[in-house]
N, C-alpha and C. Protein backbone atom coordinates (compact mmCIF):
# COMPACT_ATOMS: atom_id res chain seq x y z
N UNK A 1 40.24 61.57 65.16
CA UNK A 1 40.96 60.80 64.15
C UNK A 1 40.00 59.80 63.51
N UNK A 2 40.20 59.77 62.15
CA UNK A 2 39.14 59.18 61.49
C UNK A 2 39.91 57.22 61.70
N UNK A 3 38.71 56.79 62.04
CA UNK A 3 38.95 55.42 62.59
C UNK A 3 39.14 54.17 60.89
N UNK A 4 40.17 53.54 60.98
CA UNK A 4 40.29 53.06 59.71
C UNK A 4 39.46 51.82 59.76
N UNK A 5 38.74 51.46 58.69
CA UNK A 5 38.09 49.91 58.41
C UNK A 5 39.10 48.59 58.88
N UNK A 6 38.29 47.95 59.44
CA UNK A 6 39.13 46.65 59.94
C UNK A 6 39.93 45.95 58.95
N UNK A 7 41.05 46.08 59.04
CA UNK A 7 41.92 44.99 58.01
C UNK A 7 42.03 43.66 57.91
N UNK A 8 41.30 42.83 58.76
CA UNK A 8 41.00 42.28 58.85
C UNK A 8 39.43 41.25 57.88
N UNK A 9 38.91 42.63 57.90
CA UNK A 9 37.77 42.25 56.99
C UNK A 9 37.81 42.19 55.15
N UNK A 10 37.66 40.73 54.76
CA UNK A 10 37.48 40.66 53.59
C UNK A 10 36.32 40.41 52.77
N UNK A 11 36.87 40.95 51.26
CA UNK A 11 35.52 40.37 50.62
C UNK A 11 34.97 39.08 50.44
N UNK A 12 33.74 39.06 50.34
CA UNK A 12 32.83 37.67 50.78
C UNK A 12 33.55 36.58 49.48
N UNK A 13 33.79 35.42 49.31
CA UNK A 13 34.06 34.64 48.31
C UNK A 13 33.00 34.12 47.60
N UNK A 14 33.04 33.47 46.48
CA UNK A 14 31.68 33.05 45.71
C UNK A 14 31.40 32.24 46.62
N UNK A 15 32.05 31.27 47.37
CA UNK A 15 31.09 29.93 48.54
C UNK A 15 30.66 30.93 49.86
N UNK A 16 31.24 31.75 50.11
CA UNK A 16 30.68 32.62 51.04
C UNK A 16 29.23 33.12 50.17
N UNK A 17 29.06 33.50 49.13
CA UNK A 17 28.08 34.16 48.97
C UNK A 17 26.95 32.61 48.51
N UNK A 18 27.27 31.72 48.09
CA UNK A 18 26.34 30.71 47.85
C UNK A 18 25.87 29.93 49.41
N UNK A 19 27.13 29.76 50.20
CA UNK A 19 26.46 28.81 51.56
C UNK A 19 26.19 29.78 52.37
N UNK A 20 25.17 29.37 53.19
CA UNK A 20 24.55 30.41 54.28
C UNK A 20 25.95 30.64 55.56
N UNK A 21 26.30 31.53 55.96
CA UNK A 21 26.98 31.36 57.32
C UNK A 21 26.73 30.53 58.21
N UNK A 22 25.77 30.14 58.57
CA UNK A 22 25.46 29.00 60.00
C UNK A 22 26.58 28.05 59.58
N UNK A 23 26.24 27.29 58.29
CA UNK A 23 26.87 26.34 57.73
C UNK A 23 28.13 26.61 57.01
N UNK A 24 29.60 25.69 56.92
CA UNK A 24 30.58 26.65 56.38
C UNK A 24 30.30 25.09 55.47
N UNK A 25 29.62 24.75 54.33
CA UNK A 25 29.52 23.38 53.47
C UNK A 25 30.65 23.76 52.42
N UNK A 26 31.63 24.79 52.23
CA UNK A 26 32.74 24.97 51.69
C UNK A 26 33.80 23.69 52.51
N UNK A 27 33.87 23.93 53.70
CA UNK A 27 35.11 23.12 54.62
C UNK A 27 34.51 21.76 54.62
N UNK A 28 32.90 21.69 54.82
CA UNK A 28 32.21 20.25 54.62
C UNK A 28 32.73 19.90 53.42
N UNK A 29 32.51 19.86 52.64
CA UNK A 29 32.99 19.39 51.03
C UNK A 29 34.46 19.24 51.13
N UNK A 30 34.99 20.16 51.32
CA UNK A 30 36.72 20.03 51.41
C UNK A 30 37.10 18.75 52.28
N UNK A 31 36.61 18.43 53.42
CA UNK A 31 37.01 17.62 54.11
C UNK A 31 36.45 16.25 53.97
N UNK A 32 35.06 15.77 53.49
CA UNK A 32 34.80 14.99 52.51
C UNK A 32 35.61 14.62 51.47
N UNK A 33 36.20 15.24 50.79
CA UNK A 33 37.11 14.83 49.83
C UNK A 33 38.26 14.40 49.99
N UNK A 34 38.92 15.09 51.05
CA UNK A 34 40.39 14.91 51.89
C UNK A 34 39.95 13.38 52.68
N UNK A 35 38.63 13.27 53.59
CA UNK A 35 38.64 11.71 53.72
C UNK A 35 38.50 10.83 52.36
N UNK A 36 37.83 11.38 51.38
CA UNK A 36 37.81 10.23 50.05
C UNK A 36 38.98 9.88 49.82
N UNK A 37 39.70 10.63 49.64
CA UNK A 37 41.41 10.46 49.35
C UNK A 37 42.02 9.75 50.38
N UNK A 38 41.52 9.94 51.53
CA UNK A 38 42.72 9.12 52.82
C UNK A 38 41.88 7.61 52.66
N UNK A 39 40.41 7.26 52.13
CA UNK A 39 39.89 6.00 52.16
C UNK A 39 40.46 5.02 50.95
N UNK A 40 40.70 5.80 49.43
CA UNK A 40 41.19 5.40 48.51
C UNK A 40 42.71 4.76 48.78
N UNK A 41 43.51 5.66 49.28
CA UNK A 41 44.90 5.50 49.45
C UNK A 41 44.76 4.28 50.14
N UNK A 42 43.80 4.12 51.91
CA UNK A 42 44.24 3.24 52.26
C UNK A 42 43.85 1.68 51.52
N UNK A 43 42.63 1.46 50.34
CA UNK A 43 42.37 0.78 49.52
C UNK A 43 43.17 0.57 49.14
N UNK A 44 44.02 1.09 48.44
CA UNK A 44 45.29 0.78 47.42
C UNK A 44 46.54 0.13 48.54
N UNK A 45 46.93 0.47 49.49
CA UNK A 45 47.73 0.18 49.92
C UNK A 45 47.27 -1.06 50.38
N UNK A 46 46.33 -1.31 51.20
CA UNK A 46 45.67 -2.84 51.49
C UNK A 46 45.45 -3.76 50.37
N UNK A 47 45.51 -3.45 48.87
CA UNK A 47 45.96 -4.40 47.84
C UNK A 47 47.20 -5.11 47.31
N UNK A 48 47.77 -3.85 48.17
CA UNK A 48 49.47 -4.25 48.14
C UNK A 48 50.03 -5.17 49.12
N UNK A 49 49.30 -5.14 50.01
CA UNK A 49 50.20 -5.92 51.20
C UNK A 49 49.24 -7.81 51.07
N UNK A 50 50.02 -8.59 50.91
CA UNK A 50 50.09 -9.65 50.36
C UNK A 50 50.67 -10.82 51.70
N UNK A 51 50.33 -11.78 52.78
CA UNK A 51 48.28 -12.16 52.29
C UNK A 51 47.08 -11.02 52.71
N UNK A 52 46.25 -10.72 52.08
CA UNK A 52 45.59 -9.84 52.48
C UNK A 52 44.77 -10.31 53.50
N UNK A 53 44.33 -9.19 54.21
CA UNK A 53 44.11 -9.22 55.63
C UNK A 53 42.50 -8.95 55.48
N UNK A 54 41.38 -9.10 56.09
CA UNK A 54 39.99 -9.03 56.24
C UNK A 54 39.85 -7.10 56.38
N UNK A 55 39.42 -6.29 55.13
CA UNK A 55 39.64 -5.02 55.37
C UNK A 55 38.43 -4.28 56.18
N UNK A 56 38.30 -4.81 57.15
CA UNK A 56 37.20 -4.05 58.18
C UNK A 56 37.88 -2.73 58.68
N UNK A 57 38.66 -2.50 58.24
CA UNK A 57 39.20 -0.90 58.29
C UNK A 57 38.70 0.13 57.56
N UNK A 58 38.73 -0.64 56.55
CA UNK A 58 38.20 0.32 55.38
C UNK A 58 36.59 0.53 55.07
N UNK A 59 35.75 -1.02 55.45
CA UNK A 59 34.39 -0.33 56.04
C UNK A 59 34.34 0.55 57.25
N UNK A 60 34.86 0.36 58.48
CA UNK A 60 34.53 1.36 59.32
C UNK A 60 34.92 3.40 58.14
N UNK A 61 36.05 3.24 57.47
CA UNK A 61 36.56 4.28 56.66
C UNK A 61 35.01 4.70 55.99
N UNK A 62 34.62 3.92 55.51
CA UNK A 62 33.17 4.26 54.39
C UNK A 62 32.04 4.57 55.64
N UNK A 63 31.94 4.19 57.01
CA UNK A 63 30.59 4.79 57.80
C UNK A 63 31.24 5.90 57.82
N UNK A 64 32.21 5.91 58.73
CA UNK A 64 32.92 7.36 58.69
C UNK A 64 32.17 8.45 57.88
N UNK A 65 32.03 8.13 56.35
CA UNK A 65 32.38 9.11 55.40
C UNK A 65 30.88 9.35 55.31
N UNK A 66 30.11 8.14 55.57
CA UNK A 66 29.11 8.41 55.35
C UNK A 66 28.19 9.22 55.96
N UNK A 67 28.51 9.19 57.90
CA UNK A 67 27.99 9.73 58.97
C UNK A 67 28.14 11.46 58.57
N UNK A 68 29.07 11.42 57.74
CA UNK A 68 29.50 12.86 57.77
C UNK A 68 28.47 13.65 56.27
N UNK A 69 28.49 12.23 55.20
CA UNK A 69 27.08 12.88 54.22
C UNK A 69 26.09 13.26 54.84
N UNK A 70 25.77 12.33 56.10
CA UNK A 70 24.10 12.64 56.53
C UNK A 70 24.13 13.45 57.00
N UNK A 71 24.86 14.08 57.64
CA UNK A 71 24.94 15.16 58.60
C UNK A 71 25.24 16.65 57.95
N UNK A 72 25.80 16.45 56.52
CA UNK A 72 25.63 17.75 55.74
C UNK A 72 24.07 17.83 54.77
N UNK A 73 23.84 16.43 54.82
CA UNK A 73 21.81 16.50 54.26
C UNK A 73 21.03 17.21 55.30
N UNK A 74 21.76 16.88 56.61
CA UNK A 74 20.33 17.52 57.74
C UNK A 74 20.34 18.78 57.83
N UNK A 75 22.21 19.33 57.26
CA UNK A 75 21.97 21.19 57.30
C UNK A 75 21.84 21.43 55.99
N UNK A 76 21.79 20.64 55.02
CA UNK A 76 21.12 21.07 53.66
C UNK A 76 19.71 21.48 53.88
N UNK A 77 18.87 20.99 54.30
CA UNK A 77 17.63 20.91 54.38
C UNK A 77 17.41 22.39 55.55
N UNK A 78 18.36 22.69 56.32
CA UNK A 78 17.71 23.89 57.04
C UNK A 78 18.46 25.06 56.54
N UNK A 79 19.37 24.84 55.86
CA UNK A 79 20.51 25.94 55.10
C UNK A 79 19.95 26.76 53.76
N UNK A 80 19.70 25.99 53.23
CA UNK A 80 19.36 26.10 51.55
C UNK A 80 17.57 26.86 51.03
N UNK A 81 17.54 27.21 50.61
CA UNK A 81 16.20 27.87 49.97
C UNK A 81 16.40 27.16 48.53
N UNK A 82 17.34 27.71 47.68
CA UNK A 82 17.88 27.40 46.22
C UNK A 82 17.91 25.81 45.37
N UNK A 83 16.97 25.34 45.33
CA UNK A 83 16.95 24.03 44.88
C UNK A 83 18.26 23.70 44.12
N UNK A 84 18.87 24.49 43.28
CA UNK A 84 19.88 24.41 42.25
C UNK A 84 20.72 24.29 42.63
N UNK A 85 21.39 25.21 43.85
CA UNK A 85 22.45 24.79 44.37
C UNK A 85 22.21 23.85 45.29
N UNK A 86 21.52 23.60 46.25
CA UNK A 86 21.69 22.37 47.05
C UNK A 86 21.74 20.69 46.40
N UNK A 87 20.88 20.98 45.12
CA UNK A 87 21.11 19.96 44.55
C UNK A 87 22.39 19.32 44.04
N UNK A 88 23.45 20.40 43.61
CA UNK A 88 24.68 20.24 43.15
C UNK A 88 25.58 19.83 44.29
N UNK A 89 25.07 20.76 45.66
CA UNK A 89 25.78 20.25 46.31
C UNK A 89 25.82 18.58 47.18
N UNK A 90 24.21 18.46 47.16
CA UNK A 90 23.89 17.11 47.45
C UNK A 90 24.77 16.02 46.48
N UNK A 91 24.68 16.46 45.56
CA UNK A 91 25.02 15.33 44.76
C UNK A 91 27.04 15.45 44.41
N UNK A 92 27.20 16.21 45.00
CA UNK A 92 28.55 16.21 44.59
C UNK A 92 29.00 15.54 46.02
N UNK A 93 28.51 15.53 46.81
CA UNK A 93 29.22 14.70 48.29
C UNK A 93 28.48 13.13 47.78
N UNK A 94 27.38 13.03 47.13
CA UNK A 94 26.83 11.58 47.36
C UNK A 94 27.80 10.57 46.03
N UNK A 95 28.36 11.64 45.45
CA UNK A 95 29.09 10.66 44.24
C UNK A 95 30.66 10.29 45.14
N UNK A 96 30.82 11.35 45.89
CA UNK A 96 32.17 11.42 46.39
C UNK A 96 31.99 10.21 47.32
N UNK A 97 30.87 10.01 48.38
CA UNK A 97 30.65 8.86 48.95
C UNK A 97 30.63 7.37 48.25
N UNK A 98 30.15 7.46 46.62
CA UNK A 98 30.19 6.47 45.92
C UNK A 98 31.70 6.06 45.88
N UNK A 99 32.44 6.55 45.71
CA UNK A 99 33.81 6.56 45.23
C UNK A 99 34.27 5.65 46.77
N UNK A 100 34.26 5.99 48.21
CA UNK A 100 34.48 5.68 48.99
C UNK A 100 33.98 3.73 49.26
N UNK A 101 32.98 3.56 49.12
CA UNK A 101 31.98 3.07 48.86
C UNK A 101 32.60 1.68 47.71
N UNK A 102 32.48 2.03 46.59
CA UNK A 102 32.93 1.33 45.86
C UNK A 102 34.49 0.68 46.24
N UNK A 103 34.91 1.35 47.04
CA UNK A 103 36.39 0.96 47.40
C UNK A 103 36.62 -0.16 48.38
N UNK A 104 35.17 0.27 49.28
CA UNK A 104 35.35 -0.66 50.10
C UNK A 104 34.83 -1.79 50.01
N UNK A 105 33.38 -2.00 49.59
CA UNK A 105 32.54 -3.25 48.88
C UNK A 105 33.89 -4.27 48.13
N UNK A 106 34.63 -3.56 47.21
CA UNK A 106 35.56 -4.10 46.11
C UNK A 106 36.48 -4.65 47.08
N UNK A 107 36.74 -4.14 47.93
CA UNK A 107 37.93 -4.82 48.98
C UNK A 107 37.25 -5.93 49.53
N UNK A 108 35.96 -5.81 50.32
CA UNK A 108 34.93 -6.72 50.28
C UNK A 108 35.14 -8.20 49.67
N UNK A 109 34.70 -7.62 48.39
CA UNK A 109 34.81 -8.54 47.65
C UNK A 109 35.92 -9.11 46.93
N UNK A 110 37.39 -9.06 47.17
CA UNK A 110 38.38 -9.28 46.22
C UNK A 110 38.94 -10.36 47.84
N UNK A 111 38.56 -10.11 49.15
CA UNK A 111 38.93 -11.16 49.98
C UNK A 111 37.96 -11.83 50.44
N UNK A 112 36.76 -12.28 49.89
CA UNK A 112 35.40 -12.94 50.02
C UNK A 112 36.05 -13.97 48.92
N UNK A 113 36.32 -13.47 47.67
CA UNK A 113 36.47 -14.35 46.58
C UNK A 113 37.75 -14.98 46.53
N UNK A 114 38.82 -14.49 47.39
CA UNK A 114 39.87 -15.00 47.42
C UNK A 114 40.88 -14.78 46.44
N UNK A 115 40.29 -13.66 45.64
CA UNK A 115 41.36 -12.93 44.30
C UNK A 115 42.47 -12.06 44.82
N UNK A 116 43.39 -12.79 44.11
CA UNK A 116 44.97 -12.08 44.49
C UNK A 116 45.10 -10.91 43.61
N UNK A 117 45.12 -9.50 44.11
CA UNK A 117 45.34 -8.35 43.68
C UNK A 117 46.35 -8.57 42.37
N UNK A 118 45.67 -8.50 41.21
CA UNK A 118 46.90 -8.35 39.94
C UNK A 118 46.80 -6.78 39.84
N UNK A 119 48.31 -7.04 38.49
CA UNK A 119 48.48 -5.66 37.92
C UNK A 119 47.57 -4.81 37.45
N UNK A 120 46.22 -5.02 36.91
CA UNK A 120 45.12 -4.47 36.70
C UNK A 120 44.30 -4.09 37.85
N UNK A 121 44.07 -4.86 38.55
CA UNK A 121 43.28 -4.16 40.01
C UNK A 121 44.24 -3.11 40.49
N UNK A 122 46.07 -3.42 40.79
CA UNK A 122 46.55 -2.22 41.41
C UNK A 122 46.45 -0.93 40.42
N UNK A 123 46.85 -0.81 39.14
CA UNK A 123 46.82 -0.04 38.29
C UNK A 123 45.47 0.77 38.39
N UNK A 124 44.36 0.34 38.33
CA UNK A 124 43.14 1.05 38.50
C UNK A 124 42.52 1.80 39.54
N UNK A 125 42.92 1.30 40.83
CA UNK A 125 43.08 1.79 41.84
C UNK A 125 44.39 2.84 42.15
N UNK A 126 45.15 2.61 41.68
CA UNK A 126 46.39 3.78 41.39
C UNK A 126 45.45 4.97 40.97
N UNK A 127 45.18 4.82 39.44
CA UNK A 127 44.29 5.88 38.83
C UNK A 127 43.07 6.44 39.44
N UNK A 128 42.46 5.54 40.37
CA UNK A 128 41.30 6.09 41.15
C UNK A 128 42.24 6.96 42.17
N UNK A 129 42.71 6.54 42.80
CA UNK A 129 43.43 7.11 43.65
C UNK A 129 43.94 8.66 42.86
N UNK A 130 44.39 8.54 42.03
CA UNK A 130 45.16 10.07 41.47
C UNK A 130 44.23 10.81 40.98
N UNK A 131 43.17 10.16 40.62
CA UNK A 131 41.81 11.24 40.13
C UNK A 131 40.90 11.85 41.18
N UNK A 132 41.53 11.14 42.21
CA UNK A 132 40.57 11.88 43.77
C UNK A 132 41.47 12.43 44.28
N UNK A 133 42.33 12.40 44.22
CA UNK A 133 43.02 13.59 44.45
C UNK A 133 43.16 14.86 43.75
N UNK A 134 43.05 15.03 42.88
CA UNK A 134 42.19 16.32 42.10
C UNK A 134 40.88 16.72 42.29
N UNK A 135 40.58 15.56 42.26
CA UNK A 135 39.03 16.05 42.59
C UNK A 135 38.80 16.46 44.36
N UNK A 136 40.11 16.38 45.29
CA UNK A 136 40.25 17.26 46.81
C UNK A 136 40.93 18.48 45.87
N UNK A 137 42.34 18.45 45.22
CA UNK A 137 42.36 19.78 45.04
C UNK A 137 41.06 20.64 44.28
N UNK A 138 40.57 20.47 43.20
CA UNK A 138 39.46 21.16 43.02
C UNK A 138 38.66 21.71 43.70
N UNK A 139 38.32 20.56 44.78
CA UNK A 139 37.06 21.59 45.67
C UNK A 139 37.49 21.94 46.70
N UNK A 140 39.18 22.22 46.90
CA UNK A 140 39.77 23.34 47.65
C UNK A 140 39.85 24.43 47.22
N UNK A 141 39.92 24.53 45.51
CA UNK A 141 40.04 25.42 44.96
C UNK A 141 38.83 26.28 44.51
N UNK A 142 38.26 26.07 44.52
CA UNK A 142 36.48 26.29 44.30
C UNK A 142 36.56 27.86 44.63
N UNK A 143 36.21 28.61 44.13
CA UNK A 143 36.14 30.33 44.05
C UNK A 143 37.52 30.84 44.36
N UNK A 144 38.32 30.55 44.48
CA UNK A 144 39.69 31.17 45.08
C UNK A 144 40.77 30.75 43.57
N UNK A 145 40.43 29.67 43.14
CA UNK A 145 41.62 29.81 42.12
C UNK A 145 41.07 28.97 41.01
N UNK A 146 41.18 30.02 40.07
CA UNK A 146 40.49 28.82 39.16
C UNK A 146 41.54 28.10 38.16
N UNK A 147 42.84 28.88 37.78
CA UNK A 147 43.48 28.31 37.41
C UNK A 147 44.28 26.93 38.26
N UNK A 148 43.97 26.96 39.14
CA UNK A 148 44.08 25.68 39.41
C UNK A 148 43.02 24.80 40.07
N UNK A 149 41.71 25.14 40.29
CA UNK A 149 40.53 24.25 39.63
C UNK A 149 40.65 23.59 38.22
N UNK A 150 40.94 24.09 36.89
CA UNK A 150 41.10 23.76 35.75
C UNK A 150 41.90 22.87 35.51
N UNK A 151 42.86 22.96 36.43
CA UNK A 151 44.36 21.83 36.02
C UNK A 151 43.36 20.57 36.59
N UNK A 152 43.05 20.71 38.11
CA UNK A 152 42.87 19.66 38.75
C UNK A 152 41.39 19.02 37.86
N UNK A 153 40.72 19.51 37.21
CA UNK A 153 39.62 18.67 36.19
C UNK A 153 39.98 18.46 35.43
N UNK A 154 41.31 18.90 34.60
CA UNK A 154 41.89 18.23 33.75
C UNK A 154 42.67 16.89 33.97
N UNK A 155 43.25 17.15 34.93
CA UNK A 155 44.15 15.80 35.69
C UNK A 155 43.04 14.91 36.00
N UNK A 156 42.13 15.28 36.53
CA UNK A 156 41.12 13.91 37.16
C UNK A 156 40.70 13.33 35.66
N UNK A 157 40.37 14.04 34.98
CA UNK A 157 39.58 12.93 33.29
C UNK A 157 40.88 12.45 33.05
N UNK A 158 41.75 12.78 32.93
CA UNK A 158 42.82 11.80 32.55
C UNK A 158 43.00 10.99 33.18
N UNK A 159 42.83 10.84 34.56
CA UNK A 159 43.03 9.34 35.69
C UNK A 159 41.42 8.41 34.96
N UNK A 160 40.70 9.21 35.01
CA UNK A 160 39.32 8.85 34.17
C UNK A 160 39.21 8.08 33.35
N UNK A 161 40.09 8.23 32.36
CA UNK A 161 40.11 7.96 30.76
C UNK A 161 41.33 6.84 31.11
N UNK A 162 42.33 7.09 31.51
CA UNK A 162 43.33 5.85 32.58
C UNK A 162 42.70 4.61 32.44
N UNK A 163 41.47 4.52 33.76
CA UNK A 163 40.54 3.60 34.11
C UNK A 163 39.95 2.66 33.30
N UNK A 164 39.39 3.74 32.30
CA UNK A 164 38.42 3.08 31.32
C UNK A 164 39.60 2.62 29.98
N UNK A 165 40.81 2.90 30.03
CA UNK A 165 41.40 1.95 29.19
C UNK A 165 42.05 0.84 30.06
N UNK A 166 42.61 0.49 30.83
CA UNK A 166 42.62 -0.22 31.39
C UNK A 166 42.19 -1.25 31.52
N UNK A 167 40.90 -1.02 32.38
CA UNK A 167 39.47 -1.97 32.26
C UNK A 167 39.35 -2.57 30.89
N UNK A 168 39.65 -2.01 29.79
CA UNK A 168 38.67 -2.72 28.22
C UNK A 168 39.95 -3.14 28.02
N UNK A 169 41.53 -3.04 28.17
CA UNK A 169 42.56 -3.57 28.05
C UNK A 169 42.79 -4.60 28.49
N UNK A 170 42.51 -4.80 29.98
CA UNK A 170 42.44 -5.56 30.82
C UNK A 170 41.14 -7.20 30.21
N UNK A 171 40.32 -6.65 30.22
CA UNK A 171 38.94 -7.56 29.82
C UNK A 171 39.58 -7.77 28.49
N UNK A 172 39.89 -7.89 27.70
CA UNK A 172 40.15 -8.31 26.45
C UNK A 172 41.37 -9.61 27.01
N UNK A 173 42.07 -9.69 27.70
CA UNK A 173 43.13 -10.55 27.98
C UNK A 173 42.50 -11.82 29.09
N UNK A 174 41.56 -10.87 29.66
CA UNK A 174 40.98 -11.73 30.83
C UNK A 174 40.32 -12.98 29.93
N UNK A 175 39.30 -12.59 28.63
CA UNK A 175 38.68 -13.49 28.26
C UNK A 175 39.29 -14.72 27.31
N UNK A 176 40.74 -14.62 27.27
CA UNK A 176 41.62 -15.60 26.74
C UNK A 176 41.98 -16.41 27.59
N UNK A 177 41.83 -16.51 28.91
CA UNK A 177 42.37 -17.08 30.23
C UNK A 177 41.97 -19.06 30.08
N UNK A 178 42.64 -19.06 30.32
CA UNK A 178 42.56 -20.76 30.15
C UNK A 178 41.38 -21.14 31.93
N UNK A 179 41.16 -20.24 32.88
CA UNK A 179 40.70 -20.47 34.11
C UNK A 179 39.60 -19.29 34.16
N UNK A 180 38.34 -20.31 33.60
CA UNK A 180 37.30 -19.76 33.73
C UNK A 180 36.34 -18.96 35.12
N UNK A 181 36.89 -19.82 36.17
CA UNK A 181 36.30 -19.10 37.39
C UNK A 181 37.27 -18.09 37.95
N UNK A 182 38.54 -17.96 37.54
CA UNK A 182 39.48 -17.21 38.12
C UNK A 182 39.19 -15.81 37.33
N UNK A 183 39.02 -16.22 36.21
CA UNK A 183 38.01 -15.02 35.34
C UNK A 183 37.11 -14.55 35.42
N UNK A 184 35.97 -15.25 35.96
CA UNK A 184 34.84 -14.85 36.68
C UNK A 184 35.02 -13.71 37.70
N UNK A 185 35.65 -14.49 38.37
CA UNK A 185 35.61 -13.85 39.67
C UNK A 185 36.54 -12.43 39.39
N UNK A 186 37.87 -12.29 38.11
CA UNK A 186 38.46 -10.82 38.66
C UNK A 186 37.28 -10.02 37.58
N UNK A 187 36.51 -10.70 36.82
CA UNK A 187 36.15 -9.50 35.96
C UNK A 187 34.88 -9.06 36.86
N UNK A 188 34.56 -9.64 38.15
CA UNK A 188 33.59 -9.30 39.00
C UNK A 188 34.37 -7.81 39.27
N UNK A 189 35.98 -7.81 39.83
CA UNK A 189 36.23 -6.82 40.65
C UNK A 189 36.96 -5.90 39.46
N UNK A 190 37.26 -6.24 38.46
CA UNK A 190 37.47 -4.87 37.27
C UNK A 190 36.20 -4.55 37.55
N UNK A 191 35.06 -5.20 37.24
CA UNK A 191 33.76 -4.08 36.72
C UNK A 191 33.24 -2.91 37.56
N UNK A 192 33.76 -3.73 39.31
CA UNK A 192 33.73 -2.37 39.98
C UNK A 192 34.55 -1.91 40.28
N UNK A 193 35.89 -1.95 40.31
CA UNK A 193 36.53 -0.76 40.24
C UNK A 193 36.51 0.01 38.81
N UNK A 194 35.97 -0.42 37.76
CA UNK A 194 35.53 0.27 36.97
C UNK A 194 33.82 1.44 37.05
N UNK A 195 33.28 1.19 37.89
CA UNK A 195 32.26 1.81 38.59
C UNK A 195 32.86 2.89 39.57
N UNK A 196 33.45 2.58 40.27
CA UNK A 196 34.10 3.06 40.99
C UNK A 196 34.92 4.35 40.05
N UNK A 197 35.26 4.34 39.13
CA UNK A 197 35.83 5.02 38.08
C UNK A 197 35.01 5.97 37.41
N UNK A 198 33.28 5.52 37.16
CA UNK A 198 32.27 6.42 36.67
C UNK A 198 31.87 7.23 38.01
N UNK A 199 32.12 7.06 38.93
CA UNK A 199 31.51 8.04 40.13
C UNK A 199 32.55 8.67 40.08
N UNK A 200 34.01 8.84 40.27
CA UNK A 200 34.24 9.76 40.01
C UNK A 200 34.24 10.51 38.80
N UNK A 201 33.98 9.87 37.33
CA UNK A 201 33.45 10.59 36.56
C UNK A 201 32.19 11.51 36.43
N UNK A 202 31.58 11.16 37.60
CA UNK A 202 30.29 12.10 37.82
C UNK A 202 30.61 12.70 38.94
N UNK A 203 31.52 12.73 39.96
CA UNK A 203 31.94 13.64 41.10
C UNK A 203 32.17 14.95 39.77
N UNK A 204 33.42 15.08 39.06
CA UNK A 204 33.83 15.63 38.24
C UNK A 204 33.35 16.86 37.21
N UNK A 205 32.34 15.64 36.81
CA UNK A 205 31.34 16.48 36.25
C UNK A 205 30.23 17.33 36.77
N UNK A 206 29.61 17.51 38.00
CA UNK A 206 28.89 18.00 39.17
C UNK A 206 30.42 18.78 39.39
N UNK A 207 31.55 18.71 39.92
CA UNK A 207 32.04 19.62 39.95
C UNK A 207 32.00 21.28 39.26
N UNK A 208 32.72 20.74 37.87
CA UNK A 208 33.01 21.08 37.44
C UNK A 208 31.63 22.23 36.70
N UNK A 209 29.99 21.46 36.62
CA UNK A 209 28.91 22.58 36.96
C UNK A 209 29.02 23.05 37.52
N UNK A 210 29.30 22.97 39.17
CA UNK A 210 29.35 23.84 39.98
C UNK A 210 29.38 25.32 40.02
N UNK A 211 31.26 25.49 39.49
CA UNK A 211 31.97 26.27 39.07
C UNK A 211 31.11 26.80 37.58
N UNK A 212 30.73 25.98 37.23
CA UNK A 212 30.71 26.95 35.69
C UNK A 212 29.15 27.89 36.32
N UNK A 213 28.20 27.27 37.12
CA UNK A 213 27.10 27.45 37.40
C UNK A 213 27.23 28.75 38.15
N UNK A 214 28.54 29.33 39.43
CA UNK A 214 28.37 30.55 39.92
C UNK A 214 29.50 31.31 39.28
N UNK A 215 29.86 31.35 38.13
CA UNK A 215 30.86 31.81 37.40
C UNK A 215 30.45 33.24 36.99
């Protein structure tokens, strides 16, 4: 009896055919992003809760994220031959770390300075928050679906574009303020959560090469 092929066995996916097997940097990336999103959220929610509390949670959240970049650089370096792709991929976890990063410094700094979370800091962080979350669905979606890769880069520039009106909405009102150091000090923490806003504008965009790059 002629023995049938394992049904089990499928065809290779485009991240199967770009990452070496040793390394699965498909699930690395995925899960990088799924912590960006659980570090953001808890940012946002620690702006909400009012008196704010010293967020050493959310730095330990950023080594976390970080222990886990270095540790996909050390199998970059024994994985990869392809300068092109490792580069994309280097840099699409190191923006995603920015994003983390920026969240937490800004928390940092918004209870160093003693600034009470307004409607503009939560609002922007809302939008950071909803644009990293596309940017996890995207690079779940990465060779398996592209119609919904596409939505989710569309949804993230719009949290994007969110940000950056916001911010210049925001700063236009700030500089009418009758309390010059109280101004000081929030347009310290718009400007980075407005930073915070261009990294994921460059997560996004490194994405979104990615995809167009093994297309």
């Amino acid at each position: 009896m002629t023995q049938k092929p394992d049904a089990g066995r499928r065809k290779k996916s485009i991240l199967d055919r770009i990452f070496p097997v040793e390394y699965d940097f498909g699930a690395m990336l995925t899960t990088q992003a799924e912590k960006t999103v659980e570090t953001v959220e808890a940012y946002l929610l620690w702006l909400k809760k009012i008196p704010l509390e010293e967020p050493h949670h959310l730095k330990a959240m950023s080594e976390r994220v970080d222990a886990m970049r270095y540790e996909m650089e050390n199998q970059l370096k024994d994985a990869f031959s392809t300068p092109f792709d490792r580069q994309d991929i280097y840099s699409l976890s190191r923006q995603m770390d920015y994003i983390v990063n920026y969240s937490s410094e800004t928390a940092r700094e918004i209870y160093a300075f003693g600034v009470v979370p307004d409607a503009t800091i939560i609002k922007m962080a809302g939008e950071l928050l909803r644009g990293t979350r596309w940017v996890a669905t995207g690079v779940a979606a990465i060779g398996s679906d592209q119609r919904e890769f596409d939505r989710a880069i569309r949804s993230a520039r719009d949290a994007i574009h969110a940000i950056d009106d916001i911010y210049i909405e925001s700063m236009a009102l700030l500089f009418q303020t009758e309390d010059p150091m109280d101004a000081m000090k929030k347009r310290e923490v718009y400007h980075h959560m407005r930073d915070a806003g261009r990294a994921l504008r460059a997560t996004v965009d490194i994405l979104h090469h990615v995809v167009v790059g093994i297309s």
